[in-house]
C-alpha atoms as a PDB file:
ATOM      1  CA  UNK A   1     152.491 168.663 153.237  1.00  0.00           C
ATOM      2  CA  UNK A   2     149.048 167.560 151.808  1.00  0.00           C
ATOM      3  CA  UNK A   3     149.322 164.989 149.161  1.00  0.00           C
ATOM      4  CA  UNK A   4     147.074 164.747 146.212  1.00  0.00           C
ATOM      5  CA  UNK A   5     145.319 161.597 147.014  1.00  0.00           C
ATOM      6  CA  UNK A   6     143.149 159.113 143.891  1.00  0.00           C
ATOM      7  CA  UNK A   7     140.802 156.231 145.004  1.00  0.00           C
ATOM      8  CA  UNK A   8     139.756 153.778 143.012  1.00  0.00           C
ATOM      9  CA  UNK A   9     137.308 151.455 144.440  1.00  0.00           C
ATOM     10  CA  UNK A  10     137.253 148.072 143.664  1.00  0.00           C
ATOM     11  CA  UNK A  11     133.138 147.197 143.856  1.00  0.00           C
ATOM     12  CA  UNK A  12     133.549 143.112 143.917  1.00  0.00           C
ATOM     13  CA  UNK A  13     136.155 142.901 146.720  1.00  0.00           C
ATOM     14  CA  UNK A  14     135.160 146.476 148.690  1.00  0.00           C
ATOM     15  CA  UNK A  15     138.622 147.530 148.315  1.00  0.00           C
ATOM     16  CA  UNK A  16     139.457 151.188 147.912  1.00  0.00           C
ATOM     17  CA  UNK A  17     143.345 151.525 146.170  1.00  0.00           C
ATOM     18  CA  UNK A  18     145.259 154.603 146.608  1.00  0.00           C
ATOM     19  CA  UNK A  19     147.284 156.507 144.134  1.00  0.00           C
ATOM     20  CA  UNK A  20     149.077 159.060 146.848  1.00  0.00           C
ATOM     21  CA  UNK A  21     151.590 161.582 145.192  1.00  0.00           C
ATOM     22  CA  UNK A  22     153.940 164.750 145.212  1.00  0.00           C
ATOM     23  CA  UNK A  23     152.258 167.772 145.122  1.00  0.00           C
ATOM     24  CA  UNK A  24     155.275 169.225 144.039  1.00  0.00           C
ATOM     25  CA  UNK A  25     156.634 166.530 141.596  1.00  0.00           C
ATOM     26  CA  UNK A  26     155.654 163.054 139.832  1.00  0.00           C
ATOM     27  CA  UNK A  27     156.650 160.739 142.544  1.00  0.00           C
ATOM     28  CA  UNK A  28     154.047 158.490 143.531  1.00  0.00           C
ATOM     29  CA  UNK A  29     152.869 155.425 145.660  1.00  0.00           C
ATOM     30  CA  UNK A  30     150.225 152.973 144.790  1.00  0.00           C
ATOM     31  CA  UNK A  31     148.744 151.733 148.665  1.00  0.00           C
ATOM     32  CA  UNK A  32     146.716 148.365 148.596  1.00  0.00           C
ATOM     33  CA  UNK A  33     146.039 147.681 144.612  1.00  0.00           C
ATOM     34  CA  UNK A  34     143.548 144.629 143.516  1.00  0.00           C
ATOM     35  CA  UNK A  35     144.004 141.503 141.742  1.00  0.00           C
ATOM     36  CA  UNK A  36     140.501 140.818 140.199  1.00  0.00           C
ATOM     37  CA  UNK A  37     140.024 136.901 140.879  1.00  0.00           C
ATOM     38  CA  UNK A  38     137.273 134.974 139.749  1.00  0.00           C
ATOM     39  CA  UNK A  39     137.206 131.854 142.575  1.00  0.00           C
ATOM     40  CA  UNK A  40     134.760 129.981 140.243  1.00  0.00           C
ATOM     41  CA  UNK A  41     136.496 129.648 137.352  1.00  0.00           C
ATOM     42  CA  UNK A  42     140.138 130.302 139.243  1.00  0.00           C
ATOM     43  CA  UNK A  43     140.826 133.077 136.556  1.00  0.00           C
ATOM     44  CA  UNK A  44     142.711 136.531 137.159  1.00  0.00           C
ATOM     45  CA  UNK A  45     142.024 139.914 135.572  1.00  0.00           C
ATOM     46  CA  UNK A  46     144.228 143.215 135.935  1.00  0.00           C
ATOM     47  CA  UNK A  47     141.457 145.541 134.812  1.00  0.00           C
ATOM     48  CA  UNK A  48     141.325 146.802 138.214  1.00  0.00           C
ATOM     49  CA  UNK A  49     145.384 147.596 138.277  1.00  0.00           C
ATOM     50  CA  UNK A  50     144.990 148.396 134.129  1.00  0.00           C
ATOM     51  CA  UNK A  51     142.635 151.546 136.098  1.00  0.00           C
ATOM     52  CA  UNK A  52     145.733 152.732 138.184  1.00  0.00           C
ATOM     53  CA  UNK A  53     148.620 152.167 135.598  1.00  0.00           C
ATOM     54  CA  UNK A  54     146.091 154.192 133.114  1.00  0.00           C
ATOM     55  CA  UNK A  55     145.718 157.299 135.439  1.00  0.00           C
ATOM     56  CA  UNK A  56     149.888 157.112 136.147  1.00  0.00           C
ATOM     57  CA  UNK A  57     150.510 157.504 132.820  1.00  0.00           C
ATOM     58  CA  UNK A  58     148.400 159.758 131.837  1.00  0.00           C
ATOM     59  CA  UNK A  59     149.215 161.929 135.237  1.00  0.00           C
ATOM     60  CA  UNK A  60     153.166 160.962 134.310  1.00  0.00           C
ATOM     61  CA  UNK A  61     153.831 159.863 137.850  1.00  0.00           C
ATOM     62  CA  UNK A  62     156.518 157.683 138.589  1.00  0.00           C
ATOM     63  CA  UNK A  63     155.773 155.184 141.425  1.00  0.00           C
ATOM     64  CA  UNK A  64     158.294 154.718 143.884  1.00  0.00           C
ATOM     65  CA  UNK A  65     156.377 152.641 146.556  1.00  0.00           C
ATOM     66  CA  UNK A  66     153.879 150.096 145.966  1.00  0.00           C
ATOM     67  CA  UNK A  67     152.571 149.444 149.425  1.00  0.00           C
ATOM     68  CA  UNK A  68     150.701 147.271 151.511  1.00  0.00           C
ATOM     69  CA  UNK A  69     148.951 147.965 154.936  1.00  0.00           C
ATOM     70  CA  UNK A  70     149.069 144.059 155.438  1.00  0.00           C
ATOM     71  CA  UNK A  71     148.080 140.593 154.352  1.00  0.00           C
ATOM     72  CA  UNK A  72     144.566 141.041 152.412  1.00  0.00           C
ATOM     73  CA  UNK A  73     142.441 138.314 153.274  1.00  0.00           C
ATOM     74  CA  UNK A  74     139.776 139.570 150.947  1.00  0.00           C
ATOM     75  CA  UNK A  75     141.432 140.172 148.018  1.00  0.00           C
ATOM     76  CA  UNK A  76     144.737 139.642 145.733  1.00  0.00           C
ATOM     77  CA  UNK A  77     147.685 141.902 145.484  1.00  0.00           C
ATOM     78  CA  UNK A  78     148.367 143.600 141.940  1.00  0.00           C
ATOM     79  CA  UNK A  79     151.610 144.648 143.379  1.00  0.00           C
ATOM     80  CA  UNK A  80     153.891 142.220 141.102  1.00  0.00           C
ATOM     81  CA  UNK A  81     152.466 143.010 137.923  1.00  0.00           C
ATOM     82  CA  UNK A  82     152.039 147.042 138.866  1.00  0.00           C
ATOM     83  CA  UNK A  83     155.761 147.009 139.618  1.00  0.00           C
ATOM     84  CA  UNK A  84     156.181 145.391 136.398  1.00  0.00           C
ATOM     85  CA  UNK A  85     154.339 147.791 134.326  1.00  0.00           C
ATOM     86  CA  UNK A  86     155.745 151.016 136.505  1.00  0.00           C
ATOM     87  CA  UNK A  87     158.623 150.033 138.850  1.00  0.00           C
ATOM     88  CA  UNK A  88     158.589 150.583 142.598  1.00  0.00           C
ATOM     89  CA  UNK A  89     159.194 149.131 145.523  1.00  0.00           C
ATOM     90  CA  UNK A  90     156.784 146.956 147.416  1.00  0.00           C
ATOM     91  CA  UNK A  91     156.806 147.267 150.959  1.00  0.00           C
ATOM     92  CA  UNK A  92     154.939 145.860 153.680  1.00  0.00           C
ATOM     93  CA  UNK A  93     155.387 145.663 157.692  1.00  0.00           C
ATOM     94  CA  UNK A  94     157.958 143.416 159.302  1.00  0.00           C
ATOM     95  CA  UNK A  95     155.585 141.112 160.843  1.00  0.00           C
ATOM     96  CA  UNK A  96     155.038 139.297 157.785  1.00  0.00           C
ATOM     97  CA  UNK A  97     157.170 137.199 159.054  1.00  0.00           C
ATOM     98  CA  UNK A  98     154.815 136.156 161.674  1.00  0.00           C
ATOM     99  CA  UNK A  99     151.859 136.036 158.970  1.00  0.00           C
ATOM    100  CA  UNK A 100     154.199 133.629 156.963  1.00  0.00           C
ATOM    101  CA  UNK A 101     154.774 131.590 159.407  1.00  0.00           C
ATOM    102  CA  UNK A 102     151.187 130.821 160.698  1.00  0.00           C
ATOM    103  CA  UNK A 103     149.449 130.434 157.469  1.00  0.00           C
ATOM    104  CA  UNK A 104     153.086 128.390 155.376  1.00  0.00           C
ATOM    105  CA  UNK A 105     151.688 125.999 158.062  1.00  0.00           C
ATOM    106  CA  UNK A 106     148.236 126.341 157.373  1.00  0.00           C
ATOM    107  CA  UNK A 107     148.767 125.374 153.927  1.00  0.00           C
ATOM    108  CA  UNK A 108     151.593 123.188 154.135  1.00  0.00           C
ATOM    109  CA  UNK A 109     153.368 125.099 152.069  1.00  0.00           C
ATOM    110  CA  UNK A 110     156.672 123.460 152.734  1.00  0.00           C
ATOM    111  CA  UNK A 111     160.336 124.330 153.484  1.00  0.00           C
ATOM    112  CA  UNK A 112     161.024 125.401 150.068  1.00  0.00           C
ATOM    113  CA  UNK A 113     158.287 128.809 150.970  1.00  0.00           C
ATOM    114  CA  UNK A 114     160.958 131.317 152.675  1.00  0.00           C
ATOM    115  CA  UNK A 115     159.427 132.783 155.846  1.00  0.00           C
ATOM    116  CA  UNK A 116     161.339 135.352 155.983  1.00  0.00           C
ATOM    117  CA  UNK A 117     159.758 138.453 154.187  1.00  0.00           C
ATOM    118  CA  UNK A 118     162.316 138.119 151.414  1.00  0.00           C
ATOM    119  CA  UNK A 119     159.527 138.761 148.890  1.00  0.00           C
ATOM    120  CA  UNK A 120     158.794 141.911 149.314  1.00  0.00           C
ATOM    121  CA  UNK A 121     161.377 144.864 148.901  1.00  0.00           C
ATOM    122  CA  UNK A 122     161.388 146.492 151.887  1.00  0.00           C
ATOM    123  CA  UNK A 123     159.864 145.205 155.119  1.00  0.00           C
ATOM    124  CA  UNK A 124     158.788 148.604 157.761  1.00  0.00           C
ATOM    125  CA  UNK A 125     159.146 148.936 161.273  1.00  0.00           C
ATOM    126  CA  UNK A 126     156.886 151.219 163.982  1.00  0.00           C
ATOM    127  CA  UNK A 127     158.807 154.512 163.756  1.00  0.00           C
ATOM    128  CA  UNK A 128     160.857 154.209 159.950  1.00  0.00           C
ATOM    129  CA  UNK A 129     160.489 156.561 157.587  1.00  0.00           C
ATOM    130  CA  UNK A 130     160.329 156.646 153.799  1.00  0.00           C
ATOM    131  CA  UNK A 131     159.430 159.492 151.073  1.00  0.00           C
ATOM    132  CA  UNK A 132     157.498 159.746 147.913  1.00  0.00           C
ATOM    133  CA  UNK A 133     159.752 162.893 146.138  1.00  0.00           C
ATOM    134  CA  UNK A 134     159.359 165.409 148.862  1.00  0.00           C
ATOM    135  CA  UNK A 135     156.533 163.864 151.143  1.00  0.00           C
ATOM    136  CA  UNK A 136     157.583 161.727 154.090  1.00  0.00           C
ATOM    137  CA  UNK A 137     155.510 158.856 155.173  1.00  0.00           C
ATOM    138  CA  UNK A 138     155.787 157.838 158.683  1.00  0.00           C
ATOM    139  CA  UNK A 139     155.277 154.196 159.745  1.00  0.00           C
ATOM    140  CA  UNK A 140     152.535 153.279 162.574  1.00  0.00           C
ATOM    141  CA  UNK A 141     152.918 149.816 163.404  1.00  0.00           C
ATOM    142  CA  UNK A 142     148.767 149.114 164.212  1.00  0.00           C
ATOM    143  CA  UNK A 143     148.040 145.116 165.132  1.00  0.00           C
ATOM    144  CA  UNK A 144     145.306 143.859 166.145  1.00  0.00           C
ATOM    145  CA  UNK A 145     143.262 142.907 163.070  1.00  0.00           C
ATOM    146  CA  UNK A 146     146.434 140.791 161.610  1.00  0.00           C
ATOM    147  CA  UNK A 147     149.961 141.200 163.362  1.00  0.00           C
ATOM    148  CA  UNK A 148     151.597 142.896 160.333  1.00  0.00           C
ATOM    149  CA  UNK A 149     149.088 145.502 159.997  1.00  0.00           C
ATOM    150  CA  UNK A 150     150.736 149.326 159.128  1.00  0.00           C
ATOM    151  CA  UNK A 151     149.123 152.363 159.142  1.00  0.00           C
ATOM    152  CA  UNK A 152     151.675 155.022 156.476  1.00  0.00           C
ATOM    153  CA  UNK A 153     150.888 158.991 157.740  1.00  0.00           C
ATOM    154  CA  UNK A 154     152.219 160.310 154.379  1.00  0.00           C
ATOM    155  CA  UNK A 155     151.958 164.268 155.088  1.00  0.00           C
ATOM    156  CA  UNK A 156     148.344 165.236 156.264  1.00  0.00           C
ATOM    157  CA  UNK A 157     146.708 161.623 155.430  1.00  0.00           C
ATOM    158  CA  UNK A 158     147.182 158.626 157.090  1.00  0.00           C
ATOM    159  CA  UNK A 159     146.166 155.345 155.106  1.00  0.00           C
ATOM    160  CA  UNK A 160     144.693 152.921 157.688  1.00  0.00           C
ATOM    161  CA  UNK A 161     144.365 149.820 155.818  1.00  0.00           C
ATOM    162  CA  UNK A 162     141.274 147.526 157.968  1.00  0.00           C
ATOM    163  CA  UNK A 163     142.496 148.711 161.327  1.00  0.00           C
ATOM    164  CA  UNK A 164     139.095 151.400 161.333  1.00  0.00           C
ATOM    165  CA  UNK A 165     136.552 151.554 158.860  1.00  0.00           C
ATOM    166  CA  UNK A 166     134.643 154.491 158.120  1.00  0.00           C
ATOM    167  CA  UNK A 167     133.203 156.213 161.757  1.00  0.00           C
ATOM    168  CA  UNK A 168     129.701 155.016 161.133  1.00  0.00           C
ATOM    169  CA  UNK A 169     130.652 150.733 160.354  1.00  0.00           C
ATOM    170  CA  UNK A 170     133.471 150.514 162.952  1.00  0.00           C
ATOM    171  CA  UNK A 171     136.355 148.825 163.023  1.00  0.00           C
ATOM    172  CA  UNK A 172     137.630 145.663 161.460  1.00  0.00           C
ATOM    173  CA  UNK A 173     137.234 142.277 162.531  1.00  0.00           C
ATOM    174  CA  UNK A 174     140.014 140.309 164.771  1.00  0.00           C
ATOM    175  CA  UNK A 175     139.638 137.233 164.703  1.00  0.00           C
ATOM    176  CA  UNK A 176     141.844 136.147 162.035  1.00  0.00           C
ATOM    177  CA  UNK A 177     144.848 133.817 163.665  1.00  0.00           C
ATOM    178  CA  UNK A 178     147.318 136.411 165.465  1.00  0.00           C
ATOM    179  CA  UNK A 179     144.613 139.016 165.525  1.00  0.00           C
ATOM    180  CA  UNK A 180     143.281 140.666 168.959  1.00  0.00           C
ATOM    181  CA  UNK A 181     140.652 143.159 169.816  1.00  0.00           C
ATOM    182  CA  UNK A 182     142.740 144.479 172.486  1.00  0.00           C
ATOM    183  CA  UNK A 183     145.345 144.841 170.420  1.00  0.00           C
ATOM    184  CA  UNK A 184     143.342 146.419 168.276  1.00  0.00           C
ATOM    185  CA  UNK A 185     141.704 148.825 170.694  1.00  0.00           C
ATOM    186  CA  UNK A 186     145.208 149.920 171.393  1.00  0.00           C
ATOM    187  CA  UNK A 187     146.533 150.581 167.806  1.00  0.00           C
ATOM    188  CA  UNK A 188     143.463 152.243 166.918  1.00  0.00           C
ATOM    189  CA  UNK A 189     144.632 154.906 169.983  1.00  0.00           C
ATOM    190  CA  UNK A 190     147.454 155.303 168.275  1.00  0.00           C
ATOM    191  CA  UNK A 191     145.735 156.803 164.744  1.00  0.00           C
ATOM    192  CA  UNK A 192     143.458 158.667 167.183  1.00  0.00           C
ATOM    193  CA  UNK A 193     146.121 160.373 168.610  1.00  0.00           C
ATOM    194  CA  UNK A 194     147.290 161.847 165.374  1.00  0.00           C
ATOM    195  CA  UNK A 195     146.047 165.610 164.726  1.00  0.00           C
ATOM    196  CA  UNK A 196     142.346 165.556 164.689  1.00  0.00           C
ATOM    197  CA  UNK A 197     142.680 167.310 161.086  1.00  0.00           C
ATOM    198  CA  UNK A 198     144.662 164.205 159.851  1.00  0.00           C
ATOM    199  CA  UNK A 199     142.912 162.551 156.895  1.00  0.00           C
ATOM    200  CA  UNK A 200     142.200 159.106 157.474  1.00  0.00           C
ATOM    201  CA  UNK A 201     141.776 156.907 154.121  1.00  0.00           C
ATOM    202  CA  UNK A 202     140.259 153.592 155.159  1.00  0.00           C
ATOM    203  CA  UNK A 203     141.008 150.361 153.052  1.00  0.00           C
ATOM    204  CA  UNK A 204     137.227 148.969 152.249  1.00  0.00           C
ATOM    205  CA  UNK A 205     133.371 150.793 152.581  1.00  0.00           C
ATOM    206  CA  UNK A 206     130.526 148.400 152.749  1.00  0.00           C
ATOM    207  CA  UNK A 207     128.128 151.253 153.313  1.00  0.00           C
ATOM    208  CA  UNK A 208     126.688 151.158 156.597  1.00  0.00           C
ATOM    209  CA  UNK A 209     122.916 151.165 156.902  1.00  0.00           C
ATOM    210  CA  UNK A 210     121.241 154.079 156.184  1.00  0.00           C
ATOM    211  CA  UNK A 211     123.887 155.335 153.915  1.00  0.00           C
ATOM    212  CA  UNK A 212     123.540 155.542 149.738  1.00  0.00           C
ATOM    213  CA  UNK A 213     127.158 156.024 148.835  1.00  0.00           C
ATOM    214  CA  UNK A 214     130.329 153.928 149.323  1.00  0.00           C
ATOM    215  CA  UNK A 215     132.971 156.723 151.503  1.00  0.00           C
ATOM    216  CA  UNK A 216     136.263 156.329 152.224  1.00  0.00           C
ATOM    217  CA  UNK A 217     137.406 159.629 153.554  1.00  0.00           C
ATOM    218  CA  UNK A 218     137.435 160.956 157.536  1.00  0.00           C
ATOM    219  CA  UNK A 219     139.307 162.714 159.796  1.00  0.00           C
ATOM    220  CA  UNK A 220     141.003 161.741 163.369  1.00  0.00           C
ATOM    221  CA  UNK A 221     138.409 164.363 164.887  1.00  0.00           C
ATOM    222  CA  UNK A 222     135.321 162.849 163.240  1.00  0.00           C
ATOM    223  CA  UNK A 223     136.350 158.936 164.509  1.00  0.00           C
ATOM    224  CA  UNK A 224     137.280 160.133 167.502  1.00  0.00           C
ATOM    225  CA  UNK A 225     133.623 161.906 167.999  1.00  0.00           C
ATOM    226  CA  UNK A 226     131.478 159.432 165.633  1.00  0.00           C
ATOM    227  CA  UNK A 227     133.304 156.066 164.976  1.00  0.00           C
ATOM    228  CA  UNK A 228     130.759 153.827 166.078  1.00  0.00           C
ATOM    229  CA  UNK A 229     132.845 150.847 167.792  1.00  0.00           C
ATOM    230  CA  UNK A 230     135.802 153.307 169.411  1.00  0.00           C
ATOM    231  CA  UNK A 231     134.395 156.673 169.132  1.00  0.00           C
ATOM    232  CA  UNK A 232     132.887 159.100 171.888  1.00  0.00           C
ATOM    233  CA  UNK A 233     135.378 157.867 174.256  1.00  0.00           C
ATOM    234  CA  UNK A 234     134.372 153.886 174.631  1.00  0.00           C
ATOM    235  CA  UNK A 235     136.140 152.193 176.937  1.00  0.00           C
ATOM    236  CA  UNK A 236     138.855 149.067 175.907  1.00  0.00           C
ATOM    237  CA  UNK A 237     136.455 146.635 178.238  1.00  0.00           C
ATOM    238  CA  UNK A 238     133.562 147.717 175.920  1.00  0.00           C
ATOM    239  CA  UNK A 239     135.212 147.521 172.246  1.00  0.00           C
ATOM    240  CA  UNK A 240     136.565 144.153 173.450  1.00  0.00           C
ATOM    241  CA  UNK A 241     133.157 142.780 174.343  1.00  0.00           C
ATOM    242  CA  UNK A 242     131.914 143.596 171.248  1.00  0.00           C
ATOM    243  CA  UNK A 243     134.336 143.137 168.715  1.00  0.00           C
ATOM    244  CA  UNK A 244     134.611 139.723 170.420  1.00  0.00           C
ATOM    245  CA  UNK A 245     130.816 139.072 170.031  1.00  0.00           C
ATOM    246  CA  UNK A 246     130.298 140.820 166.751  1.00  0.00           C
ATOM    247  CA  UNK A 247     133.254 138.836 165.237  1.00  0.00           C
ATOM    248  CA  UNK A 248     131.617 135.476 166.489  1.00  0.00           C
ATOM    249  CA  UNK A 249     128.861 135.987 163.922  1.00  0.00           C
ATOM    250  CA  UNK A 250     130.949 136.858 160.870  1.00  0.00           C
ATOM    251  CA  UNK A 251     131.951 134.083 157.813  1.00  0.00           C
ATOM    252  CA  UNK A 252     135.458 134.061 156.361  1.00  0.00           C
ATOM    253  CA  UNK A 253     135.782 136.375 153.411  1.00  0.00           C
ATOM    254  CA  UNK A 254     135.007 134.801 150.263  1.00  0.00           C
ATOM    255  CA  UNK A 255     138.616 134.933 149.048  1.00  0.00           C
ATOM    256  CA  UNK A 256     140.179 134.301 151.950  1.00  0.00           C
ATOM    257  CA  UNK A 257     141.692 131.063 150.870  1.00  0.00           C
ATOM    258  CA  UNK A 258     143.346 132.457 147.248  1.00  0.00           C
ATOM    259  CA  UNK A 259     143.851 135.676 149.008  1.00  0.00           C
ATOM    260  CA  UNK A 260     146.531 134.480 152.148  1.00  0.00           C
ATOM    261  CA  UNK A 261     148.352 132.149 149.758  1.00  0.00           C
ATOM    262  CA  UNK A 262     149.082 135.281 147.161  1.00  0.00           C
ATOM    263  CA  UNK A 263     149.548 138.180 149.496  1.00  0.00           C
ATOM    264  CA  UNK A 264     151.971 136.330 151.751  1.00  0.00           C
ATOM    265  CA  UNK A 265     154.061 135.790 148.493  1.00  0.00           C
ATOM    266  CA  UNK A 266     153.886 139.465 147.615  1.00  0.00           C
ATOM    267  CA  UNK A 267     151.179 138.881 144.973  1.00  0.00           C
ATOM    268  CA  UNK A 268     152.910 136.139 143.531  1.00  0.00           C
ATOM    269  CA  UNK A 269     151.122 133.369 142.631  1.00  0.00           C
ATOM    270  CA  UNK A 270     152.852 129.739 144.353  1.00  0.00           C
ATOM    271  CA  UNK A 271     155.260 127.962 142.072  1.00  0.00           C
ATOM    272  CA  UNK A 272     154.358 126.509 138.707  1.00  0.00           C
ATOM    273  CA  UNK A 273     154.322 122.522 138.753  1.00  0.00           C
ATOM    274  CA  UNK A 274     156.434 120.860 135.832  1.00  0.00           C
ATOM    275  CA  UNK A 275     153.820 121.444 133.083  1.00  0.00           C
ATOM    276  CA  UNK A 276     153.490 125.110 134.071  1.00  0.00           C
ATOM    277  CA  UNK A 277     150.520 125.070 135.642  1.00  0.00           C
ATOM    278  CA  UNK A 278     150.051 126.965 138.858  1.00  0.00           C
ATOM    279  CA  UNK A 279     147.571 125.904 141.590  1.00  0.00           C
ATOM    280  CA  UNK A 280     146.123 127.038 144.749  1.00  0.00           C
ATOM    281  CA  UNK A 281     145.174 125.177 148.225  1.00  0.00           C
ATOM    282  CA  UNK A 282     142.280 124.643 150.255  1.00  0.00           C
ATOM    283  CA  UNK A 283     142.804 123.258 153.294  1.00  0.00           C
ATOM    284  CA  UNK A 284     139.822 121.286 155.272  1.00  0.00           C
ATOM    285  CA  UNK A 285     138.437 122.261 158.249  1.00  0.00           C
ATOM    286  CA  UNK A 286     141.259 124.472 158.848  1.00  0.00           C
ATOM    287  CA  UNK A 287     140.024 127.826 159.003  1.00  0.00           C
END
């Protein structure tokens, strides 16, 4: 089946959302939503999810999954407060574990921060299965840029997250802790050996030189001919070299710090103190 896909791309963050639904029905899933966060002032706006729940209702969709392709380190998760305005489940791979683990420690978060995925409503596996009304989504397990990455093949489309970018900026960066550019190399075989007509829906566009308008739509066929890191048959030896090398160069993201201690929650925020007030972390020289 070939589902009727929205975008809605977030400009501050780079972030393309998904609104993926039934051809047939009203079922729906909302893949990778945005928090808008301003780190200077440590305020949060939902005019970026206000965007999504205003196109549900006036579509009448009914979400069923609100998903995540894995732990955003460069931007917050709407995914509490769109399941509160529209239901859903929110769903995310089953090594968030693993992501919990590493960065509970990072930012000391305590034995009272459960480790265990318990946040989220459903935690996927390579190979499960779920369906939006009469589309079935397929769950590739794709490491490499974190170890919870998931890529969902939901009919025709396949919804990537950072694992590959669009064919002419690459792939995503691995050097986040329990990231790997073999790994990587690997997983990204894995979405190239989908049908070369598969849609691929990539999770940001920074619009690669030379280019005038952000893009977030490809096939398997054009990254496996064009993708400029993995395409034209590169070898693993020569995407690790230079994912290694390129990655090197790069800064955190800008939110990474608000971002890890809110997605690993599910898009909660951490627990209020006794007065109510909620705070965030940063941890020196840690990162």
């Amino acid at each position: 089946m070939k589902p009727d896909v929205k975008a809605f791309f977030d400009e501050a963050t780079n972030t393309i959302s998904y609104v993926v639904r039934d051809p047939n029905g009203s079922a729906a899933a909302i893949i990778d939503s945005v928090l808008d966060f301003d780190y200077a002032s440590g305020r949060t706006d939902t005019r970026s999810a206000d965007a999504i729940i205003d196109y549900v209702e006036k579509e009448g969709l009914e979400p069923v999954w609100i998903l995540e392709t894995h732990v955003h380190a460069d931007h917050l998760s709407a995914a509490p407060y769109l399941q509160e305005k529209l239901g859903g489940k929110i769903g995310i791979g089953e090594n968030i574990r693993v992501v919990q683990d590493t960065f509970g420690k990072v930012f000391n978060e305590g034995t009272e921060f459960q480790r265990d995925g318990s946040q989220f409503d459903a935690l996927f596996k390579e190979g499960d299965s779920f369906h939006i009304g009469q589309l079935r989504g397929d769950v590739l397990h794709t490491p490499g840029h974190t170890p919870a990455c998931l890529t969902y093949v939901i009919g025709d489309a396949a919804f990537v997250g950072d694992t590959l970018f669009m064919p002419d900026f690459g792939t995503a960066r691995c050097d986040f802790p329990g990231g790997s550019s073999e790994t990587m190399y690997e997983s990204v075989q894995k979405i190239l050996a989908l049908p070369d007509e598969t849609r691929i829906f990539v999770g940001h566009d920074y619009k690669a030189p030379g280019r005038e308008d952000y893009a977030w739509e490809s096939t398997v066929g054009e990254q496996k001919a064009k993708n400029v890191h993995v395409g034209a048959g590169k070898s693993k030896e020569e995407f690790v070299k230079m994912r290694d090398e390129r990655d090197a160069t790069l800064n955190m993201p800008k939110l990474i710090i608000p971002s890890l201690q809110v997605n690993m929650r599910a898009g909660q925020m951490p627990p209020a103190d006794d007065q109510g007030d909620v705070f965030l972390k940063v941890p020196v020289n840690k990162l």
